[in-house]
Structure formats: structure tokens, C-alpha cells
Protein backbone atom coordinates (compact mmCIF):
# COMPACT_ATOMS: atom_id res chain seq x y z
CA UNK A 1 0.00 0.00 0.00
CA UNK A 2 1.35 3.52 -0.79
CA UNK A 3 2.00 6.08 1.72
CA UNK A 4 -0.49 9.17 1.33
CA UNK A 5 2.59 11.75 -0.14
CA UNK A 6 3.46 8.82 -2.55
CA UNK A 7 -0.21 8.80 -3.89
CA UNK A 8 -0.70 12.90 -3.92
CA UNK A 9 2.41 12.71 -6.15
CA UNK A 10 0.97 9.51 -8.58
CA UNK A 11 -2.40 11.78 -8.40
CA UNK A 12 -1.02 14.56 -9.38
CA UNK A 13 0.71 12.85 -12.24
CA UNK A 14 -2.90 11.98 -13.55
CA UNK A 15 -3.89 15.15 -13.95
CA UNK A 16 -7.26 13.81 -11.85
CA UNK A 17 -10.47 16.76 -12.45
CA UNK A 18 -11.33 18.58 -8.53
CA UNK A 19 -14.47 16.45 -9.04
CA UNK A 20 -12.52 13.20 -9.21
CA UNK A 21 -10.54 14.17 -6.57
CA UNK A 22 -13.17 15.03 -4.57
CA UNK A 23 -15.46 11.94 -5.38
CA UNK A 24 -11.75 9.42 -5.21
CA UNK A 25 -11.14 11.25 -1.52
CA UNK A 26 -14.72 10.14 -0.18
CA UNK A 27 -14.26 6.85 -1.68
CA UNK A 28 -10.63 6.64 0.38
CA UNK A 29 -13.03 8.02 3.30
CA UNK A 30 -15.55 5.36 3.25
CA UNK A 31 -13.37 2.17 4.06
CA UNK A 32 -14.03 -1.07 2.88
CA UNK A 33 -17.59 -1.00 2.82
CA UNK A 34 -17.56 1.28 -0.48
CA UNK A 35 -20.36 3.83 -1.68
CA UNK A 36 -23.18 3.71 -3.91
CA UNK A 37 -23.74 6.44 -6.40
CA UNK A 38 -26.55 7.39 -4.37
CA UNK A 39 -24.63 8.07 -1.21
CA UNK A 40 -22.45 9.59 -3.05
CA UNK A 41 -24.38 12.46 -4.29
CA UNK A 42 -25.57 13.41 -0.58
CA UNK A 43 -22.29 14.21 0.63
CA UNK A 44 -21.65 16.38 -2.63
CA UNK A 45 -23.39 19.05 -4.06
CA UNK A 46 -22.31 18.18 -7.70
CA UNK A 47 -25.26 17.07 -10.60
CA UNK A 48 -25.45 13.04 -11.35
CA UNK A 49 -23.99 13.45 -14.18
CA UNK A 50 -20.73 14.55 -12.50
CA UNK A 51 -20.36 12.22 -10.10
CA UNK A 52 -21.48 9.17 -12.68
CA UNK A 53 -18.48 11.03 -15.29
CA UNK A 54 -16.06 10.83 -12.27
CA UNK A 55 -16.53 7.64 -11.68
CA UNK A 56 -16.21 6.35 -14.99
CA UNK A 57 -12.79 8.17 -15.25
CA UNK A 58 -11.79 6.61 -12.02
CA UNK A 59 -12.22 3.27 -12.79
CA UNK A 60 -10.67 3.89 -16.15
CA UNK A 61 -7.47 4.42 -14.66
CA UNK A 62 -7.83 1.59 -12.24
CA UNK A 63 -8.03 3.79 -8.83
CA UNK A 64 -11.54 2.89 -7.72
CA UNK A 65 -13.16 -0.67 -8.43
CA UNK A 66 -16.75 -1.56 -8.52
CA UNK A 67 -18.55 -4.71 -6.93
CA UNK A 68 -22.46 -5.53 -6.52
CA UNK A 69 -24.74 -3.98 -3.79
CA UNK A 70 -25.99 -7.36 -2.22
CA UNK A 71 -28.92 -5.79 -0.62
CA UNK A 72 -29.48 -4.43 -3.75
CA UNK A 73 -28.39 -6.29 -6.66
CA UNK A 74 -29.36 -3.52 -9.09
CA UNK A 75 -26.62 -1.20 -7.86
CA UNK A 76 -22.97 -1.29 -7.29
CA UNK A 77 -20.89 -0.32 -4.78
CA UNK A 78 -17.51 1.99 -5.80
CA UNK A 79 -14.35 1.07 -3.47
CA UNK A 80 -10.82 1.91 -3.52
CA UNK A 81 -8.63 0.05 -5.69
């Protein structure tokens, strides 16, 4: 696992949108149990669309990954990578 100044540095390599980082910095937040989309867009004040684009460009470049809800099997559930 990297240190947090050794990820700032890859971060900032990846030219990451404040969106991402914002949305990748809850996700780091959360723990292990992950977030749905859903809870996601309580804790920011961003449109769906945002938060569904920054997620998409996340797991693009292999920071978050996504596994099924099992309470709901219709959603996923966005983790760390």
C-alpha cells in the first residue's frame, strides 16, 4: 500500500479533475464497505452526471473498483482500488 505523499504525487501525475478528486477522496473516506452512487451524491453538491463522469474516469485508470450492492443487486458499490 502507498504512503499518502506517494499517492498525492501519482495523483497529481494523472492530472485527476477537482471532481474526481473530490469523489476518489470520499471513496478513500468510506473504508471497505464502499459507496453507492446514491450516497455519493448526498455528501456532494455536484449534478449526477458529474459524479457518474467521475466515476467512470476513475475506474478507467484503475483507482476505484466496482462490486455488486448485495442488498441491492441492481446497484454497485464503488471502493478503492
Amino acid at each position: 500500500m502507498m504512503s499518502d505523499q506517494q499517492l498525492k504525487e501519482e495523483l497529481k501525475n494523472m492530472k485527476l479533475t477537482k471532481s474526481q478528486m473530490i469523489v476518489l477522496d470520499i471513496l478513500r473516506s468510506s473504508g471497505k464497505g464502499g459507496v453507492t452512487p446514491k450516497q455519493l451524491l448526498d455528501k456532494v453538491s455536484f449534478a449526477p452526471r458529474t459524479v457518474r463522469y467521475a466515476l467512470r474516469k476513475l475506474l478507467k485508470k484503475r483507482l476505484i473498483k466496482r462490486v455488486p450492492c448485495l442488498q441491492d443487486m441492481r446497484q454497485w458499490i464503488y471502493v478503492p482500488a
